[in-house]
Structure formats: C-alpha cells, structure tokens
C-alpha atoms as a PDB file:
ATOM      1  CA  UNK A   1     129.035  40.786 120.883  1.00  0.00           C
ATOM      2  CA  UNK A   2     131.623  38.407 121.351  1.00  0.00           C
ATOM      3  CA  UNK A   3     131.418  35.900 123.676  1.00  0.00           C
ATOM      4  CA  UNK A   4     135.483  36.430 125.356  1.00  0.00           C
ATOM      5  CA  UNK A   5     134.311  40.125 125.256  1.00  0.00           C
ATOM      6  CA  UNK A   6     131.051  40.079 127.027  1.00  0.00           C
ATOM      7  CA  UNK A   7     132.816  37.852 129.992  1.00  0.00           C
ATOM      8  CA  UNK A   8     135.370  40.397 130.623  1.00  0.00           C
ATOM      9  CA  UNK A   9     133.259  43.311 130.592  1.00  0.00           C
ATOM     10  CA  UNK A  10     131.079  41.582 133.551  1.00  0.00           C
ATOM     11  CA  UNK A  11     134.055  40.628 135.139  1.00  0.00           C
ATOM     12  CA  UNK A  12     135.672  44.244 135.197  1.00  0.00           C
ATOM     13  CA  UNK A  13     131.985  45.325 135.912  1.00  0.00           C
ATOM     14  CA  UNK A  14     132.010  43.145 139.054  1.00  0.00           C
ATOM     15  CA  UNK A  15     135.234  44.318 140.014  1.00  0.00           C
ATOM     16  CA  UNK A  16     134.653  47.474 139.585  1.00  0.00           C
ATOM     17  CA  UNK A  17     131.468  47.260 142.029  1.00  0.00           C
ATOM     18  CA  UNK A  18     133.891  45.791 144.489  1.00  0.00           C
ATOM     19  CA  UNK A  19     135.946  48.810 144.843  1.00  0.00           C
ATOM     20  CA  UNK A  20     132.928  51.036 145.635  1.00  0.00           C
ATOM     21  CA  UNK A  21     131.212  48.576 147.724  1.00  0.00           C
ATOM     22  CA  UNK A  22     134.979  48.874 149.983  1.00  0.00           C
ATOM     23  CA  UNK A  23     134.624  52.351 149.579  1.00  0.00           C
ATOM     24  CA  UNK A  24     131.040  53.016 150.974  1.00  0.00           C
ATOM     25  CA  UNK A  25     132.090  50.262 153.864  1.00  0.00           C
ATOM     26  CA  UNK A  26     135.236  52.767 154.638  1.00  0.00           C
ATOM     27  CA  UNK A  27     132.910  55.536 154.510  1.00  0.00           C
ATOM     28  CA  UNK A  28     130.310  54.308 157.286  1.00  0.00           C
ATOM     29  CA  UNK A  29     133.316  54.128 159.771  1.00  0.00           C
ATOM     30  CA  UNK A  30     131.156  50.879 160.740  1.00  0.00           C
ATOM     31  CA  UNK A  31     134.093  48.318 159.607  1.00  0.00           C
ATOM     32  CA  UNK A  32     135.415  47.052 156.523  1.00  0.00           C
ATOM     33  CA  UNK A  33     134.928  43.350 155.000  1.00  0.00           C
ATOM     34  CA  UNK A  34     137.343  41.288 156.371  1.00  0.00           C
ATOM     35  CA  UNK A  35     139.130  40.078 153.136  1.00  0.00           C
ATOM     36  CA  UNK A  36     139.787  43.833 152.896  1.00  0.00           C
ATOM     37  CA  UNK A  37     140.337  44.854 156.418  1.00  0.00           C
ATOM     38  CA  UNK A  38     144.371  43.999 156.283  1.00  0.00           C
ATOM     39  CA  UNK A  39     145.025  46.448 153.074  1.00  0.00           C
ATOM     40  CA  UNK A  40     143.183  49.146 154.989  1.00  0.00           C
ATOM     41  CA  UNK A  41     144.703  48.814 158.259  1.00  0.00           C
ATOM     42  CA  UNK A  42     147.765  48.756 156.713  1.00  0.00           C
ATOM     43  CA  UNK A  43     147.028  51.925 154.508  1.00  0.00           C
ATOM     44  CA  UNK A  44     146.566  53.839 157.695  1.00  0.00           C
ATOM     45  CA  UNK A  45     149.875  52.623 158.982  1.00  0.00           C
ATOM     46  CA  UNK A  46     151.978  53.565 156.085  1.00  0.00           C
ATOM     47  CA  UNK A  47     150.042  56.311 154.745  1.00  0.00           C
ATOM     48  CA  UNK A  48     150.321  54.335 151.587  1.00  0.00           C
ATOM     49  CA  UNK A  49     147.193  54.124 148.833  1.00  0.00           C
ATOM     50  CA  UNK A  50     144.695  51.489 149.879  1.00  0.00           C
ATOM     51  CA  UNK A  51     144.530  50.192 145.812  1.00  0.00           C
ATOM     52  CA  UNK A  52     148.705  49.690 145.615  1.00  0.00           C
ATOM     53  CA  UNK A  53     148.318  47.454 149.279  1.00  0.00           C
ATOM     54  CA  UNK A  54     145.264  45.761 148.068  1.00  0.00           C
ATOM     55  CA  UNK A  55     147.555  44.148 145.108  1.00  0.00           C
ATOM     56  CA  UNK A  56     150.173  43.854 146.967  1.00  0.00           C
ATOM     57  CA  UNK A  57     148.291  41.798 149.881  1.00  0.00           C
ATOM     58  CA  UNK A  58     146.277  39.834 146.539  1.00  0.00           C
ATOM     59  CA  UNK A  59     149.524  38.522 144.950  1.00  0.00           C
ATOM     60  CA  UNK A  60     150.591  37.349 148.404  1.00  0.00           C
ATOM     61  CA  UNK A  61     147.307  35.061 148.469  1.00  0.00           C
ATOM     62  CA  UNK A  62     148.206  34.116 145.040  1.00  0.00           C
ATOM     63  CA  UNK A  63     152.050  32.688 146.127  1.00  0.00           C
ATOM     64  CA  UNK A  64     150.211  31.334 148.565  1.00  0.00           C
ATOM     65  CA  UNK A  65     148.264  29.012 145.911  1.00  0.00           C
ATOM     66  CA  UNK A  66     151.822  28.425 144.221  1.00  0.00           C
ATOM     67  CA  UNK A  67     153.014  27.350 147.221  1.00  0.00           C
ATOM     68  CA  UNK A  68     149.886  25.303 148.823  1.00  0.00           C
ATOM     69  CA  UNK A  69     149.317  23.292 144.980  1.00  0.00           C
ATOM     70  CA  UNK A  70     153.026  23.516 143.797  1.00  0.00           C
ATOM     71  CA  UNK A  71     152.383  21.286 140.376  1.00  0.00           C
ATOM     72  CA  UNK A  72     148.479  21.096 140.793  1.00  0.00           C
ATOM     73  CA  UNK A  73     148.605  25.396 139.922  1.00  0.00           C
ATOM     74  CA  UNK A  74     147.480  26.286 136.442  1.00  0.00           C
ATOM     75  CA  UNK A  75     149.050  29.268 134.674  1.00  0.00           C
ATOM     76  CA  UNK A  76     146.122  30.344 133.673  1.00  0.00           C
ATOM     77  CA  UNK A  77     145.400  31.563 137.201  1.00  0.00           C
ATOM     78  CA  UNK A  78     148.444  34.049 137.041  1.00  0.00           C
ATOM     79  CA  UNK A  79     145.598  36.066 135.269  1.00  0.00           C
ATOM     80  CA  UNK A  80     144.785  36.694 139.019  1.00  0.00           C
ATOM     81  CA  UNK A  81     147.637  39.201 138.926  1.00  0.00           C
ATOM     82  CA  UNK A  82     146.243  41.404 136.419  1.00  0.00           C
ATOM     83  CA  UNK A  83     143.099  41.323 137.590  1.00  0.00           C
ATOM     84  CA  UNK A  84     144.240  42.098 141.075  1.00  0.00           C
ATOM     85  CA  UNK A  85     145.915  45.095 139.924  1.00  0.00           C
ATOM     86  CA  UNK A  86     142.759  46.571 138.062  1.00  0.00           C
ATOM     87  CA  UNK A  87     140.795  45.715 141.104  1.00  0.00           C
ATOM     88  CA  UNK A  88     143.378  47.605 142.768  1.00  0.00           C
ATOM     89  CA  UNK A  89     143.468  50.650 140.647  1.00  0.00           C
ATOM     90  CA  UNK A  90     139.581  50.127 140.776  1.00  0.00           C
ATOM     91  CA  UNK A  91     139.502  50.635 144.381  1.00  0.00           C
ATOM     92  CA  UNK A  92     142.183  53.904 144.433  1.00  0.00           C
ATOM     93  CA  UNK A  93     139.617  55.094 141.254  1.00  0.00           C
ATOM     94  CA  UNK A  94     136.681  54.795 144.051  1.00  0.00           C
ATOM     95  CA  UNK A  95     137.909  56.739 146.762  1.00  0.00           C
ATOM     96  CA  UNK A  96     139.387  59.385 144.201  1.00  0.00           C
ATOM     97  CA  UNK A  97     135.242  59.836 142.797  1.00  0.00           C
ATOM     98  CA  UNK A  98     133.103  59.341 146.165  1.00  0.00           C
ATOM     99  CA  UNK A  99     134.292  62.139 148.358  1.00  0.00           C
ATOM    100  CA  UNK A 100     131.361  63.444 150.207  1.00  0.00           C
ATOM    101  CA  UNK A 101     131.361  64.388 153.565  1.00  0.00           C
ATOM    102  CA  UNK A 102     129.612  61.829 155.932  1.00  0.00           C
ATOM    103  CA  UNK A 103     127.446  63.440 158.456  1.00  0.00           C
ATOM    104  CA  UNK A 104     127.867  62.037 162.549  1.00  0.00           C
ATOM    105  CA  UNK A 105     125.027  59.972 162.274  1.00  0.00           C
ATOM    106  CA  UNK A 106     124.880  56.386 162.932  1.00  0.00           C
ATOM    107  CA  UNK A 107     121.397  55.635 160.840  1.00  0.00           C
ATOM    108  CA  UNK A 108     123.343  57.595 158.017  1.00  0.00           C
ATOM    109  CA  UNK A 109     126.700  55.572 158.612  1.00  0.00           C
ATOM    110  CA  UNK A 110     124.001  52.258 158.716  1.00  0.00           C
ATOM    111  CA  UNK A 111     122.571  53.573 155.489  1.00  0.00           C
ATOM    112  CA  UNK A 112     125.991  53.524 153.655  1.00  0.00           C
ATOM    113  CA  UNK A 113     126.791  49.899 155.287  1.00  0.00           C
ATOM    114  CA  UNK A 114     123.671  48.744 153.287  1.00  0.00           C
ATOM    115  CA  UNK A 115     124.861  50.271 150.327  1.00  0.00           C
ATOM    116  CA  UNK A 116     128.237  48.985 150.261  1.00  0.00           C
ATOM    117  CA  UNK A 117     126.748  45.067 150.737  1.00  0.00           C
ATOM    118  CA  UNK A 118     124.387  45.762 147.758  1.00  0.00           C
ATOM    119  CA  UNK A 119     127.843  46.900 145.828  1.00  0.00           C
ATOM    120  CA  UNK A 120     129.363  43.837 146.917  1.00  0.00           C
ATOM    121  CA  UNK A 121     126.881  41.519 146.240  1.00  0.00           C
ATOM    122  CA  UNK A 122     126.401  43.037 142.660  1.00  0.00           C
ATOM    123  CA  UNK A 123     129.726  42.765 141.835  1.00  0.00           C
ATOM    124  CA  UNK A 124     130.663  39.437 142.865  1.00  0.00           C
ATOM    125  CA  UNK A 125     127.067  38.125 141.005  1.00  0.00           C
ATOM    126  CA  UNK A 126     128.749  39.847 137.801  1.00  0.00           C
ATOM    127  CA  UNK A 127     132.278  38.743 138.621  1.00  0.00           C
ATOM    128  CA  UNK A 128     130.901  35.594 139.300  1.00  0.00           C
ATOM    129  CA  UNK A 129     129.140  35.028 136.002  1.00  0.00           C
ATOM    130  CA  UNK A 130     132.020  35.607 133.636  1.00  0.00           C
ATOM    131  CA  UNK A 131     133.627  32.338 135.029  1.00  0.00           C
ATOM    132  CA  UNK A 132     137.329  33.333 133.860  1.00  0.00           C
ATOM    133  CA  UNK A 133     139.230  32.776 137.620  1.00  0.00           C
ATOM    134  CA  UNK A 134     138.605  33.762 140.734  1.00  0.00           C
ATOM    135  CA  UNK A 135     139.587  36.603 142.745  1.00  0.00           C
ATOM    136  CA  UNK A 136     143.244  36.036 144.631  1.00  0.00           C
ATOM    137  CA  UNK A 137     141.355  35.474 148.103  1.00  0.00           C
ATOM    138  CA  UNK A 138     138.815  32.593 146.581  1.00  0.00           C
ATOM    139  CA  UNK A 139     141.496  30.999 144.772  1.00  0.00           C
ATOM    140  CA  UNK A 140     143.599  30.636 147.666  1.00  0.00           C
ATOM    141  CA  UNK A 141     140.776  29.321 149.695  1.00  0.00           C
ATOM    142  CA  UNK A 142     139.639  26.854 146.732  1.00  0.00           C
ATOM    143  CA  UNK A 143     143.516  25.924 146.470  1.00  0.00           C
ATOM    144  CA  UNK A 144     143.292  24.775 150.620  1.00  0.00           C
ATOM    145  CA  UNK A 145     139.707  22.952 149.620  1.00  0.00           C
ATOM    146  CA  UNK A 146     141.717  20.946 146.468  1.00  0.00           C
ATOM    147  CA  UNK A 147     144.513  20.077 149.772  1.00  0.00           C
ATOM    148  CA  UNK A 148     142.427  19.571 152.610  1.00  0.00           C
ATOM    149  CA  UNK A 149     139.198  18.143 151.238  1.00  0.00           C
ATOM    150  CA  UNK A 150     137.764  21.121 154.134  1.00  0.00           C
ATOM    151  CA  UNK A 151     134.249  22.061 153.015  1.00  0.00           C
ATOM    152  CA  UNK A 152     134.520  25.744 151.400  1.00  0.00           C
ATOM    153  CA  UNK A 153     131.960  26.978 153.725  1.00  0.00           C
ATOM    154  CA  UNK A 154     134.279  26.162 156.414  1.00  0.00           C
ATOM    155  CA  UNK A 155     137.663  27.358 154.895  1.00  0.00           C
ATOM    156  CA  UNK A 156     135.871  30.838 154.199  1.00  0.00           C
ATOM    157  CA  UNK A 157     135.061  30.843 157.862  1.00  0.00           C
ATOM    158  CA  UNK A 158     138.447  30.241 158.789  1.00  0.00           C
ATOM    159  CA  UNK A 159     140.120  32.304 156.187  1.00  0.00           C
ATOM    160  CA  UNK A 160     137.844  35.142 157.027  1.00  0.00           C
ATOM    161  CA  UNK A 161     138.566  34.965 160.623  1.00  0.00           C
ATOM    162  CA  UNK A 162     142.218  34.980 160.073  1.00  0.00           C
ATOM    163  CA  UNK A 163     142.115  38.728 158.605  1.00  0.00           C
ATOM    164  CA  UNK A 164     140.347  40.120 161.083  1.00  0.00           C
ATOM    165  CA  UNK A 165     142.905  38.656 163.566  1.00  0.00           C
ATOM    166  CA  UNK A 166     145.323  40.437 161.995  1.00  0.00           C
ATOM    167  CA  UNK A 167     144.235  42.984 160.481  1.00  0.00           C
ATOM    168  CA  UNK A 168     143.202  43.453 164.373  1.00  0.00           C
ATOM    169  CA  UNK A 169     146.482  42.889 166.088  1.00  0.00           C
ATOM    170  CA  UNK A 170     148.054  45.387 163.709  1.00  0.00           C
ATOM    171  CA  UNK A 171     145.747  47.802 164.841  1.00  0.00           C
ATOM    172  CA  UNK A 172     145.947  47.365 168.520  1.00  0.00           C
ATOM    173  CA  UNK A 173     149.910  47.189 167.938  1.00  0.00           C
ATOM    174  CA  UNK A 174     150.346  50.346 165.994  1.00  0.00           C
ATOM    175  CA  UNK A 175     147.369  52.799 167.252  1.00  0.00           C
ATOM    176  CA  UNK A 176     146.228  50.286 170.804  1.00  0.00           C
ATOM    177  CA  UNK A 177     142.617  50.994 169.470  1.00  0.00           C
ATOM    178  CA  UNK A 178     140.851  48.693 166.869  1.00  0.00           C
ATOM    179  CA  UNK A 179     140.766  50.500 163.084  1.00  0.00           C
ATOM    180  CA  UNK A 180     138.579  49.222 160.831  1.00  0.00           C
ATOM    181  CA  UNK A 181     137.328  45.712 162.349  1.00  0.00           C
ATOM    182  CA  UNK A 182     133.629  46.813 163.984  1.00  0.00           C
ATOM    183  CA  UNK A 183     130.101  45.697 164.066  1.00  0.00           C
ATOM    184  CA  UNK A 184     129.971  46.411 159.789  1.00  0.00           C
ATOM    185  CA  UNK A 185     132.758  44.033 159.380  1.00  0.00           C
ATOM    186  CA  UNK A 186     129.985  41.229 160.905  1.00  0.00           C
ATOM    187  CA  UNK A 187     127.373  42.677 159.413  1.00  0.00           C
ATOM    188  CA  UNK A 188     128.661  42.782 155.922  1.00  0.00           C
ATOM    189  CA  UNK A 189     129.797  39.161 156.669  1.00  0.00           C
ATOM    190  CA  UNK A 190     126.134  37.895 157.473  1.00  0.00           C
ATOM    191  CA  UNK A 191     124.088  40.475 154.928  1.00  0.00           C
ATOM    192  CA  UNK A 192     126.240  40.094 151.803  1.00  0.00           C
ATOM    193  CA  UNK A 193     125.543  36.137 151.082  1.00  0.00           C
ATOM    194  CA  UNK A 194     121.923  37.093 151.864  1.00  0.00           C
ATOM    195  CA  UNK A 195     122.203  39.906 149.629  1.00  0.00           C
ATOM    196  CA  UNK A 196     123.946  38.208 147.102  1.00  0.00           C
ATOM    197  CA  UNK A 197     121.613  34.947 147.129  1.00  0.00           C
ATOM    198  CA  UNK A 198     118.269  36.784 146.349  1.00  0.00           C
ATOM    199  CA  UNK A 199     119.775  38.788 143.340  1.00  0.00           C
ATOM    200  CA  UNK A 200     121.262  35.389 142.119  1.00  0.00           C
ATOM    201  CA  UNK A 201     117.926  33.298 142.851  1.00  0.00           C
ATOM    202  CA  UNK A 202     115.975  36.779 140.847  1.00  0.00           C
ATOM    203  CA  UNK A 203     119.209  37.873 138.013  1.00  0.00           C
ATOM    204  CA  UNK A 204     121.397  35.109 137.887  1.00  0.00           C
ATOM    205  CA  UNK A 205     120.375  33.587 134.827  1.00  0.00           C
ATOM    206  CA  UNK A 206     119.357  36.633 132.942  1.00  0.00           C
ATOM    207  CA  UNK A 207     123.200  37.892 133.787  1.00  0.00           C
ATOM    208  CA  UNK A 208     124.509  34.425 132.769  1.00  0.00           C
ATOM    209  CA  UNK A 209     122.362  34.293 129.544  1.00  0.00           C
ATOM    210  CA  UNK A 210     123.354  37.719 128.179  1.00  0.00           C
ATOM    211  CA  UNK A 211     127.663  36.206 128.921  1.00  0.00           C
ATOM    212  CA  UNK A 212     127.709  33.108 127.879  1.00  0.00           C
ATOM    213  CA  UNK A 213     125.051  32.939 124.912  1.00  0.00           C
ATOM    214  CA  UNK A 214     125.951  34.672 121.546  1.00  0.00           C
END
C-alpha cells in the first residue's frame, strides 16, 4: 500500500476515534475534554450541530497561528482546515450512530468516561503516527511554543485551562449553572496521557511500522 495512502487512512482513523471518544464523554454527562468543551457549550446555546461549531471554533485556532507566526506559517498547515472539517463531520457522524439511552447511574456514566479516554487515546496514537500536521488546537499551541520558547507541557496547561474558563463563563452566563465542565473534564485530562502513554510504550512502533514502511 502506498506510503501517502497508509498515513491518511491512520490519520482519518484517529480522527475518526476522536469524534466518538467526544461522544461517549457527552454521553456520561460527567464533562467533556476541555479542547472540546467550548463547541459543546456553545451547541447547547444555539441549538446548532456540535460538528459545524467544532470547525468553526478549529479554524479560529488556526487564524490564530496566522496571526501568532505571521511569515513563520507554512501553507501546508492550511491542510488543518480540511481536516478540521472531516473531524467535524466525524463528530456530527458519531452522535448520529451512538444513540442509546444512558441509564441514571453514576458507575454506568463512569464506565462510558473510561471508554471515551480509551477513544481518545487511540485516536490521537493513530493521528499521531501519520505525522502529516497537527490538529488546529496543537498547532496553535506549538505556534505559541515557536514564539514564546514556553515548554509545551506548560502551554497545554494554559491553553487547556483557558477553555474551560470559557467554555464555563458561557455557561454560567446563558443557563447560571455549569454545562459540560465537571469532574470528567479533569478526569479525562489526567487519564488520557496515561492512557495514551501505555498504548504508545506497547503499539507505537507496530502502528508506526505498518505507516511509514512500504
């Protein structure tokens, strides 16, 4: 298989394990991730699909880059755009398939928390491996590294924090209750990089192997 082929199908396969790892975090009620938490608040504001926000917030982070490294921004990362809208129709595709009815029962609603990291984590090892550009979010985080010289860890800290501060004064403003910023959204903070670094320490290579090797 070629080589340009087999790196796009793991990337659409790791986006496409995004989208139901934000579906099965909406499902648990328990809080969404907090790169996602502003497209869903604002879906339940506007009554508008959570995939068609998603891009819309995505190419906003990727202005953002335009604007933060001005000369320094390679077109190549425009791809971002098209990627952000698959990722978006990826997500709408998700909700449209995983419908079932969540019973009232916080073990179950745990249950579906742990799920949705494992999605996560999956898809961004895939994602990850094909190595064609990041994800609007990352880039625009990588673009304040390239600025500030700010260790990544730190930005992603920062970033991460700033969308649940607004996705949470949105919230409070429009329904004076908190939607969609709860314990998960920590959780799924902490338990995905965990997640994610023993499938990566166990798969990594075999994933990376079967990409990049002809």
């Amino acid at each position: 298989m070629n080589k340009k082929i087999k790196q796009a199908s793991s990337y659409c396969l790791g986006l496409l394990l995004l989208a139901f790892g934000v579906t099965f975090s909406i499902k648990s009620n328990l809080g969404v991730s907090p790169i996602n938490s502003i497209p869903y608040v604002l879906s339940l504001i506007t009554g508008l699909d959570q995939g068609v926000l998603t891009t819309s917030v995505f190419c906003i982070f990727i202005l953002m880059q335009i604007i933060i490294l001005r000369k320094d921004f390679k077109p190549i990362n425009l791809l971002q755009i098209v990627f952000s809208s698959l990722f978006g129709y990826f997500v709408t595709f998700s909700n449209s398939i995983w419908t079932f009815e969540v019973p009232n029962s916080y073990s179950f609603r745990l249950g579906l928390l742990v799920i949705s990291m494992c999605f996560v984590a999956l898809g961004l090892m895939f994602y990850l491996a094909a190595d064609i550009v990041p994800m609007p979010a990352e880039g625009t985080m990588i673009a304040i590294q390239l600025k500030t010289g700010i260790e990544f860890s730190k930005i992603k800290v920062m970033f991460d924090t700033a969308m649940v501060i607004i996705a949470g004064i949105l919230s409070l403003v429009c329904f004076r209750e908190l939607q969609g910023v709860r314990e998960g959204t920590l959780i799924a903070a902490i338990g995905i990089g965990k997640i994610l670094g023993i499938l990566r320490k166990k798969y990594q290579k075999t994933v990376e192997d079967f990409v990049h090797n002809l």
